[in-house]
N, C-alpha and C. Protein backbone atom coordinates (compact mmCIF):
# COMPACT_ATOMS: atom_id res chain seq x y z
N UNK A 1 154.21 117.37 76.00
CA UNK A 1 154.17 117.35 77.45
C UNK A 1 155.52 116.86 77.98
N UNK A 2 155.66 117.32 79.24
CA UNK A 2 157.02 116.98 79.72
C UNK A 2 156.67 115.69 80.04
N UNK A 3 158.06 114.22 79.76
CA UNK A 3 158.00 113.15 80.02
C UNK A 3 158.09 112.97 81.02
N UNK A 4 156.78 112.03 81.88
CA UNK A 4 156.94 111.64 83.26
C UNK A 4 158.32 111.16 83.57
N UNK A 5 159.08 110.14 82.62
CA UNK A 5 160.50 109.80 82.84
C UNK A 5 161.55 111.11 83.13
N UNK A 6 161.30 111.92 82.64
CA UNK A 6 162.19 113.03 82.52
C UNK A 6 162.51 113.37 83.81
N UNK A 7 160.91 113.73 84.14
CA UNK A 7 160.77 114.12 85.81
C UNK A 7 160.91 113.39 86.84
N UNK A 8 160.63 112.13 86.73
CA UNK A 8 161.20 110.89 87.69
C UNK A 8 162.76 111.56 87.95
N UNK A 9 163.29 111.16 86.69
CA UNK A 9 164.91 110.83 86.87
C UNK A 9 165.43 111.98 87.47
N UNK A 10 164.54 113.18 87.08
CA UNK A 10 165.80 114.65 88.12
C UNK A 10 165.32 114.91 88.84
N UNK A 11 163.77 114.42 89.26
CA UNK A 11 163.72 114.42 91.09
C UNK A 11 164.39 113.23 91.80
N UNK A 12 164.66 111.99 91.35
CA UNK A 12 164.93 111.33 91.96
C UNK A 12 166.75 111.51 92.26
N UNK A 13 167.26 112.48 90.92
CA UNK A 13 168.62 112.82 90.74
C UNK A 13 168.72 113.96 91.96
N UNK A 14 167.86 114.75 91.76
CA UNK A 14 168.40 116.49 92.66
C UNK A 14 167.96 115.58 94.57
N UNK A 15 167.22 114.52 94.40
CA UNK A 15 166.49 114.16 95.80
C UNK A 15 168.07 113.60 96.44
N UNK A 16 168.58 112.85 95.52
CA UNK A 16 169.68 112.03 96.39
C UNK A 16 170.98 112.64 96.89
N UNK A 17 170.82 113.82 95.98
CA UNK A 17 172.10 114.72 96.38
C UNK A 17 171.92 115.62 98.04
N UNK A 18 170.88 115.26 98.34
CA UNK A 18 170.33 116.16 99.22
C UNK A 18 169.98 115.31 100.52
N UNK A 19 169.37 114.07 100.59
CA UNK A 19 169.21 113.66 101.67
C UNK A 19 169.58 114.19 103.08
N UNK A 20 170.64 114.24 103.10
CA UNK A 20 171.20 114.92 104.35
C UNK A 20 170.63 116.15 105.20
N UNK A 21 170.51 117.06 103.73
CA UNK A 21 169.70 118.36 104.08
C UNK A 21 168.68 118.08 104.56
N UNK A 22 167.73 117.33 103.57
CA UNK A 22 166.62 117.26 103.53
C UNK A 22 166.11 116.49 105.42
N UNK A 23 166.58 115.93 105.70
CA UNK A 23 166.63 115.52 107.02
C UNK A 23 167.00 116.01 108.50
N UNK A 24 167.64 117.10 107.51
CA UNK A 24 167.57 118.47 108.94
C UNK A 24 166.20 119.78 108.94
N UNK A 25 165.51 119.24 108.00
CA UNK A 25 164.63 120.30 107.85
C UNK A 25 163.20 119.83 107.72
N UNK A 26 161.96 120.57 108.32
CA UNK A 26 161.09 120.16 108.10
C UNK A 26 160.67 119.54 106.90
N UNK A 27 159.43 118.39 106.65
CA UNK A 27 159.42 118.11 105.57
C UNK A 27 158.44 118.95 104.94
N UNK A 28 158.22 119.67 103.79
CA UNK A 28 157.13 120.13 103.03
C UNK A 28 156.14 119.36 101.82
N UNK A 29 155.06 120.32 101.23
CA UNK A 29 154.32 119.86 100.53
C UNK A 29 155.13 119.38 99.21
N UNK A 30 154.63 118.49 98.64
CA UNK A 30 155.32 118.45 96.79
C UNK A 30 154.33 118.46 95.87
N UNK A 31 154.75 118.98 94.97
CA UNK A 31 153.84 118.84 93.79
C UNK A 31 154.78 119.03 92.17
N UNK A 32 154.28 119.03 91.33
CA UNK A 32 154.71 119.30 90.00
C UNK A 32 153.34 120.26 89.32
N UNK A 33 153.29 121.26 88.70
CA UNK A 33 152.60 121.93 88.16
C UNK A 33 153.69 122.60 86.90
N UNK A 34 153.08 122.45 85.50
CA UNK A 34 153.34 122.53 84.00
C UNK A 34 152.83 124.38 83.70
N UNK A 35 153.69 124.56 83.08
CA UNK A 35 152.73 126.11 82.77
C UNK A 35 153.08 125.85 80.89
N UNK A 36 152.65 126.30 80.13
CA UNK A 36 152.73 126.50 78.75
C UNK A 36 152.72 128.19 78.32
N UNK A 37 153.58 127.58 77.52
CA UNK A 37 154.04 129.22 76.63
C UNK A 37 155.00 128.76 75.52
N UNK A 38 155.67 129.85 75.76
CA UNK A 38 157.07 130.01 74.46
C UNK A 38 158.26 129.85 74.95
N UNK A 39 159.05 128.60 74.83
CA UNK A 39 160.70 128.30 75.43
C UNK A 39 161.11 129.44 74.50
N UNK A 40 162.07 130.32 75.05
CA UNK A 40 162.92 131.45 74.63
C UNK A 40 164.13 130.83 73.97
N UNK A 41 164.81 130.57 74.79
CA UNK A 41 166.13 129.93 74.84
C UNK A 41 166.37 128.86 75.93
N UNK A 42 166.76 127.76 75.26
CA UNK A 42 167.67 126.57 76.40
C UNK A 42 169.03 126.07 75.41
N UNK A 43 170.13 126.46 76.72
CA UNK A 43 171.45 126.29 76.34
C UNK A 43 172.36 125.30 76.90
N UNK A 44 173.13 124.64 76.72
CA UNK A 44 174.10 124.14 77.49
C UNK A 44 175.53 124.36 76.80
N UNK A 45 176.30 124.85 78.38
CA UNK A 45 177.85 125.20 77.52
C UNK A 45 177.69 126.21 76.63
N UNK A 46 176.64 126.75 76.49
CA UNK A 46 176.77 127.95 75.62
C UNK A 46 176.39 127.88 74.35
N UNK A 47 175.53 126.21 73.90
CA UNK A 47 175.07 125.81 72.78
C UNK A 47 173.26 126.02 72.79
N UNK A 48 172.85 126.39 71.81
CA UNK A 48 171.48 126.31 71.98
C UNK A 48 170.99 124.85 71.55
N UNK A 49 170.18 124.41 72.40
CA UNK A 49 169.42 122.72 72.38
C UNK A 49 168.31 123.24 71.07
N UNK A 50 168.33 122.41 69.79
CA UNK A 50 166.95 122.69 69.26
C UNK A 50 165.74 122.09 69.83
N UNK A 51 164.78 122.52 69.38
CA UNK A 51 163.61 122.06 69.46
C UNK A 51 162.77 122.37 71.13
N UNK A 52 163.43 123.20 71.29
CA UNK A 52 162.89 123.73 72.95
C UNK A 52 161.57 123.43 73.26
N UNK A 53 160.47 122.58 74.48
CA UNK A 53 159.51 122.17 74.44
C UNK A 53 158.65 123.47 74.91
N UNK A 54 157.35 123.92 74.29
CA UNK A 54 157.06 124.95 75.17
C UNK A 54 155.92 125.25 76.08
N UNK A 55 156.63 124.26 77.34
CA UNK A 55 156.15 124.70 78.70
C UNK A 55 157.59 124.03 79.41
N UNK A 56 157.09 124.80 80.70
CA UNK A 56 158.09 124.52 81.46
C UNK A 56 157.36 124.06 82.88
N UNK A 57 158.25 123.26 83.89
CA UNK A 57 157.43 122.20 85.49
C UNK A 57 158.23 123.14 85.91
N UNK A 58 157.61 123.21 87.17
CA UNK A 58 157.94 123.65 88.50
C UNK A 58 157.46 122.67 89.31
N UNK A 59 158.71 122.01 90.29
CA UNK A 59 158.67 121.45 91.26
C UNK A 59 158.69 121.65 92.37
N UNK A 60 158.17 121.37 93.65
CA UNK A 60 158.58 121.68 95.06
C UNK A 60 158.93 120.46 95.62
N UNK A 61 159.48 120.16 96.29
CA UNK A 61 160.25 118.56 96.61
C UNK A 61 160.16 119.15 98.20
N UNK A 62 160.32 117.38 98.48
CA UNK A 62 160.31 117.86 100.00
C UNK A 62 161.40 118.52 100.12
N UNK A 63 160.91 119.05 101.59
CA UNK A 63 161.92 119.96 102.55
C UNK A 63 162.00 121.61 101.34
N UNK A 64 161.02 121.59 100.87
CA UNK A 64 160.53 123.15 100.51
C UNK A 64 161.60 123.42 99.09
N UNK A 65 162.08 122.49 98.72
CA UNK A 65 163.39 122.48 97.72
C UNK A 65 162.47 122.95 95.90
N UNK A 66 162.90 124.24 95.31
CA UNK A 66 162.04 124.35 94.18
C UNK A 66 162.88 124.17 92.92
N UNK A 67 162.40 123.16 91.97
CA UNK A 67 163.26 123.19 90.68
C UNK A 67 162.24 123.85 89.52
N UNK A 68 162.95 124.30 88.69
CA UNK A 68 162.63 124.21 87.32
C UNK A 68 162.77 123.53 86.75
N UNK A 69 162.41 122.93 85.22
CA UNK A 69 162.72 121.99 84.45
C UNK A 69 162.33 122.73 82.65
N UNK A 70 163.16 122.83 82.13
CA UNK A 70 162.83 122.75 80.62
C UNK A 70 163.24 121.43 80.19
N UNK A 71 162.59 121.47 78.58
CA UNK A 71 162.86 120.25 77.94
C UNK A 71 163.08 120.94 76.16
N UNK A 72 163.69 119.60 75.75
CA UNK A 72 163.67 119.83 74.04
C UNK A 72 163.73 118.71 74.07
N UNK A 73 163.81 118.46 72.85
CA UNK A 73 163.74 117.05 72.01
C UNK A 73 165.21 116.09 73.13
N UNK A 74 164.92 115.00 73.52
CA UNK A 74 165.91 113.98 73.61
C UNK A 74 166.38 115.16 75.53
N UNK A 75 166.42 116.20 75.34
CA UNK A 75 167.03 117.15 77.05
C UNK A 75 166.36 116.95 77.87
N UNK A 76 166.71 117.68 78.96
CA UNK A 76 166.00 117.80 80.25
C UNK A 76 167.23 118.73 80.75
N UNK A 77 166.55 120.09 81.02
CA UNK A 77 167.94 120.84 82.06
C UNK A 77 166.83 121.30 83.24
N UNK A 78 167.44 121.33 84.77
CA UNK A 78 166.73 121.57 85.94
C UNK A 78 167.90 122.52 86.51
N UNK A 79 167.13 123.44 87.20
CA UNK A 79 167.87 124.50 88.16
C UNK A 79 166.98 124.02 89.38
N UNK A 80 167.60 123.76 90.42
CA UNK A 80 166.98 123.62 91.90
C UNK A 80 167.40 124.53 93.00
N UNK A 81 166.79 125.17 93.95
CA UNK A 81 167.37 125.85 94.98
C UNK A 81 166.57 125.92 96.11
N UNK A 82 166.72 126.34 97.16
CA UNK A 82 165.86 126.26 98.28
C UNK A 82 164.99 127.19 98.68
N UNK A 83 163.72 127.04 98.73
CA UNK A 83 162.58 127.68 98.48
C UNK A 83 162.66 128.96 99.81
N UNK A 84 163.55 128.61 100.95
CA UNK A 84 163.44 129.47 101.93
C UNK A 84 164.71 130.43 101.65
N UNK A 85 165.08 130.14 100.57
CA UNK A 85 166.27 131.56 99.68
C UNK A 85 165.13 132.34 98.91
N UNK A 86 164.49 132.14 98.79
CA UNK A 86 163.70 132.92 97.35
C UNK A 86 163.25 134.42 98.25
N UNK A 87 163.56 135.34 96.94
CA UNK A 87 163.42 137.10 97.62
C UNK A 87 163.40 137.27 96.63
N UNK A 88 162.18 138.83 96.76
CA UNK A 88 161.31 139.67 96.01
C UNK A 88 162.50 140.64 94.98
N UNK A 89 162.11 140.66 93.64
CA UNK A 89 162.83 141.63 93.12
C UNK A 89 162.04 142.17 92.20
N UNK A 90 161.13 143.27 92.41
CA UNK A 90 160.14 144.35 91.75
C UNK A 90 158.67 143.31 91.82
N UNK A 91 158.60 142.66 90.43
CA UNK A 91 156.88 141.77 90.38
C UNK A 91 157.31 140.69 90.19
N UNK A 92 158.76 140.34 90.31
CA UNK A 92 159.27 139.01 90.39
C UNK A 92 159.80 138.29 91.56
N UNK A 93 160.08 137.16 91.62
CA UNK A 93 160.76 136.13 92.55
C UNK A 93 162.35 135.52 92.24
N UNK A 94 163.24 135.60 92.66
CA UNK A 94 164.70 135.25 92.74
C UNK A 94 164.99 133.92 93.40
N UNK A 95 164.86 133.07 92.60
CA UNK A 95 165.72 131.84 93.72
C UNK A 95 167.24 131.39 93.07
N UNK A 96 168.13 132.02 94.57
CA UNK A 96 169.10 131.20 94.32
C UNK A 96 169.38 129.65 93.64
N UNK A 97 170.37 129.32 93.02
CA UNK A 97 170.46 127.86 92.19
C UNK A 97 171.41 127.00 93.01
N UNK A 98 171.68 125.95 93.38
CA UNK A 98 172.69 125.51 94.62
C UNK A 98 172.44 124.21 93.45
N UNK A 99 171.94 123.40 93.04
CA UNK A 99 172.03 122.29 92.12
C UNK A 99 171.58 122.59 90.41
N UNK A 100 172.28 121.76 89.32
CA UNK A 100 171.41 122.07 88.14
C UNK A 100 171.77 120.00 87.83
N UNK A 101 171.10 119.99 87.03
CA UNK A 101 170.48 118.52 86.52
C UNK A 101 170.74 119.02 85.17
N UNK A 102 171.23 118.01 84.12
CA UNK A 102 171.13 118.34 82.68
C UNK A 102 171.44 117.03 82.02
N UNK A 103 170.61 116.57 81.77
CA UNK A 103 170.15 115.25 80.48
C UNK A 103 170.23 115.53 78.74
N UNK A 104 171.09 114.97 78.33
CA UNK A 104 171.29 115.49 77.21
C UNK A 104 171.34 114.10 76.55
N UNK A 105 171.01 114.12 74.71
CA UNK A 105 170.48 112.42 73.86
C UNK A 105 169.85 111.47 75.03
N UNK A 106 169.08 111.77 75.61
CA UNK A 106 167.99 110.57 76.36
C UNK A 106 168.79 109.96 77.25
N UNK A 107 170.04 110.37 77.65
CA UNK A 107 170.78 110.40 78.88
C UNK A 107 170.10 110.59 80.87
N UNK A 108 170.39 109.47 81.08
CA UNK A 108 169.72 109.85 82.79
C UNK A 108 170.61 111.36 83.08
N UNK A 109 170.08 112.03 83.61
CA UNK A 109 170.65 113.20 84.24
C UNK A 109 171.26 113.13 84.95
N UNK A 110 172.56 113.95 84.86
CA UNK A 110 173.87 114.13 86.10
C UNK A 110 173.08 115.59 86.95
N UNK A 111 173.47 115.05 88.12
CA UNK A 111 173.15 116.76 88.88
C UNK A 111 175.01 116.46 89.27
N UNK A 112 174.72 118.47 89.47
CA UNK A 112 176.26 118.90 90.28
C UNK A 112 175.96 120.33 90.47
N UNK A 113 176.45 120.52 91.70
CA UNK A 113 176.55 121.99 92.35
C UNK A 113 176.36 122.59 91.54
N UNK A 114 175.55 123.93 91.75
CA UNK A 114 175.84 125.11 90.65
C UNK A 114 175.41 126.44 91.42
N UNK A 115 176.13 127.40 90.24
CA UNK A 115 175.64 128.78 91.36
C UNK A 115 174.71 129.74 90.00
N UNK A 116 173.99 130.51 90.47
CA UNK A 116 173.58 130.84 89.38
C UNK A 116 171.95 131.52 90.38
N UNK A 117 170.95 131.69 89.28
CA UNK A 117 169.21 132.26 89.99
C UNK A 117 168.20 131.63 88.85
N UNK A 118 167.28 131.52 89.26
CA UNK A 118 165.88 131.76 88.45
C UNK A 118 165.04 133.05 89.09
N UNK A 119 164.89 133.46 87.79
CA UNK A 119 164.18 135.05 88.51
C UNK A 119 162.64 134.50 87.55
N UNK A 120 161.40 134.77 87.93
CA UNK A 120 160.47 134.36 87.81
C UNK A 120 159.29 135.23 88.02
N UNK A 121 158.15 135.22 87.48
CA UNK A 121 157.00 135.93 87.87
C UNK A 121 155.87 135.24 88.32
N UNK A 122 154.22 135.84 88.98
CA UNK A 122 153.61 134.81 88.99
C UNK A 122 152.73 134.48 87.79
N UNK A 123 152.38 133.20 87.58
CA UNK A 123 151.77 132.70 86.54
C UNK A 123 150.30 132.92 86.67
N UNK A 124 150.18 133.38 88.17
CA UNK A 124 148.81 133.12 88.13
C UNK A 124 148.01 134.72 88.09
N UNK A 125 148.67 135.03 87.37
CA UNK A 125 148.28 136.63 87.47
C UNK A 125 147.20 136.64 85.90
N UNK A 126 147.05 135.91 85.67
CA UNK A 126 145.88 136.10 84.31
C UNK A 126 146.86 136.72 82.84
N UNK A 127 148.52 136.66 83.56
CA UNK A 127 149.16 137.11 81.96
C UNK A 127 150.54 136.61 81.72
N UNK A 128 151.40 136.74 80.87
CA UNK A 128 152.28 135.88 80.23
C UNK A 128 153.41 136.13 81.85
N UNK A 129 154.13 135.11 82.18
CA UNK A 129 155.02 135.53 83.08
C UNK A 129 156.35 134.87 82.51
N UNK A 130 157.41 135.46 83.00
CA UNK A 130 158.85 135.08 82.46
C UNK A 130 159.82 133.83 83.59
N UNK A 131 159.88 133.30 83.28
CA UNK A 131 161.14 132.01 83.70
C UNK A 131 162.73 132.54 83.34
N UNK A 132 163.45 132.93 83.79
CA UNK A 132 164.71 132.76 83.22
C UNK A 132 165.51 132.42 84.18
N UNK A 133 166.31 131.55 83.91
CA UNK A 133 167.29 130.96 84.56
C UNK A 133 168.87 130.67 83.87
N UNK A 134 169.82 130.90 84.61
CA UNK A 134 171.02 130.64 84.49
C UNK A 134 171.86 130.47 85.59
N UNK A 135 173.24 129.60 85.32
CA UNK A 135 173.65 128.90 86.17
C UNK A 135 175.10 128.42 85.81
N UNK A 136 176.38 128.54 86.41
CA UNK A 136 177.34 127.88 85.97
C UNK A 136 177.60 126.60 86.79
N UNK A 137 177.92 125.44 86.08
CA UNK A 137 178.47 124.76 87.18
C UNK A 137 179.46 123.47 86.19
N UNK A 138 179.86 122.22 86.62
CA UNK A 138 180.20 121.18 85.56
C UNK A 138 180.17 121.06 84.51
N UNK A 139 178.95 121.34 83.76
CA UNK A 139 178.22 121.03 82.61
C UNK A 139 178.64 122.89 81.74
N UNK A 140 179.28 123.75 82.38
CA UNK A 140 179.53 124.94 81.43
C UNK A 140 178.29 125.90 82.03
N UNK A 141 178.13 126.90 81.64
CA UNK A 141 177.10 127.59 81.93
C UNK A 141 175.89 126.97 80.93
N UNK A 142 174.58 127.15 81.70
CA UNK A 142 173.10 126.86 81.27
C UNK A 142 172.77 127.60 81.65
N UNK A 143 171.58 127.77 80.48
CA UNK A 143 170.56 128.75 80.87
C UNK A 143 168.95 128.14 80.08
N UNK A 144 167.89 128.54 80.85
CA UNK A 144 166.59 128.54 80.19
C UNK A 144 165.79 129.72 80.25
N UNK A 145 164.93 130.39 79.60
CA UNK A 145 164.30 131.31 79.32
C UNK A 145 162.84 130.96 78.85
N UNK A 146 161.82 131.04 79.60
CA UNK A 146 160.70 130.59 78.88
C UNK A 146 159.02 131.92 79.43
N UNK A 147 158.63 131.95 78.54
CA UNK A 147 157.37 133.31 78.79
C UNK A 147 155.76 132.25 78.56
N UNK A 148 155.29 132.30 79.59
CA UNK A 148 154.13 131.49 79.75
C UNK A 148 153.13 132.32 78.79
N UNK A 149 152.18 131.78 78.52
CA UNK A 149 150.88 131.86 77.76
C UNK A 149 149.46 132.40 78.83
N UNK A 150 150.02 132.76 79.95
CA UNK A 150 149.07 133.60 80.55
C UNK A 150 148.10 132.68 81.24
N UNK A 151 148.11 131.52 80.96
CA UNK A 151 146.98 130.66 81.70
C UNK A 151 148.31 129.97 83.10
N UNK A 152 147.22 129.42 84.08
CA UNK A 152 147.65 129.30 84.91
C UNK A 152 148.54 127.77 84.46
N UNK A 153 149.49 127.32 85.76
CA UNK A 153 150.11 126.13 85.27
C UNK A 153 149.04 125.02 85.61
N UNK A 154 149.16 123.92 85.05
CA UNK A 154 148.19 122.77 85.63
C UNK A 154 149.28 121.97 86.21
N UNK A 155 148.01 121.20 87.78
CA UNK A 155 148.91 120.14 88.26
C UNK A 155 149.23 118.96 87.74
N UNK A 156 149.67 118.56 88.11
CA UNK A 156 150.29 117.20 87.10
C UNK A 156 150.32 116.34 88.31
């Protein structure tokens, strides 16, 4: 399971970079919901992380803000972007990436600008849906790739 610490530290990381925004804009719902499947690939700099965990969180933070999160052993990489960017592409969803978070050996997470998408499907369609994300920013290009197990995500 993804570590509650994990998720503390890069909402509380992607939250502070943002204040500002977040205070010009209505506030929205939050939640964290887990989906399980098969991590594809998680990279940093162009290295593959072993031990990829397999499920992946989806966050909504206030002010409508949506991250991803994979994990592996000792990582944590997050793509965040703003939920009122997200547009339709065929049976999927596109959200622009404007922050990524990446925790690496049990390291608190640095966030820093990034440009990049998560293109996504829905989970709740009764079948496997795809996560992929990539992103350049500080940290080199990242990417995560993960294909759910067809059941819906649970809230957390």
């Amino acid at each position: 399971m993804i570590s509650k610490f994990a998720l503390v530290a890069l909402v509380v990381a992607a939250s502070a970079t943002s204040v500002s925004a977040q205070a010009k804009k209505p506030s929205g719902g939050s939640g964290v919901a887990v989906a399980h499947g098969k991590c594809i690939k998680l990279s940093v700099r162009g290295e593959t992380l072993p031990a990829c965990k397999g499920e992946v969180a989806s966050l909504t933070l206030a002010g409508g803000k949506i991250m991803f999160v994979f994990t592996a052993k000792g990582n944590a990489v997050a793509f965040q972007g703003e939920g009122q960017a997200l547009k339709p592409k065929g049976d999927a969803m596109v959200l622009p990436i404007s922050f990524a978070s990446v925790g690496v050996d049990g390291k608190t997470p640095g966030v820093t600008p990034a440009t990049g998408s998560c293109v996504f499907g829905n989970p709740y369609l009764g079948k496997p849906a795809k996560v992929d994300c990539s992103a350049k920013s500080q940290f080199g290009e990242i990417s995560g790739s993960f294909l759910t197990d067809g059941k819906p995500p649970k809230a957390q």
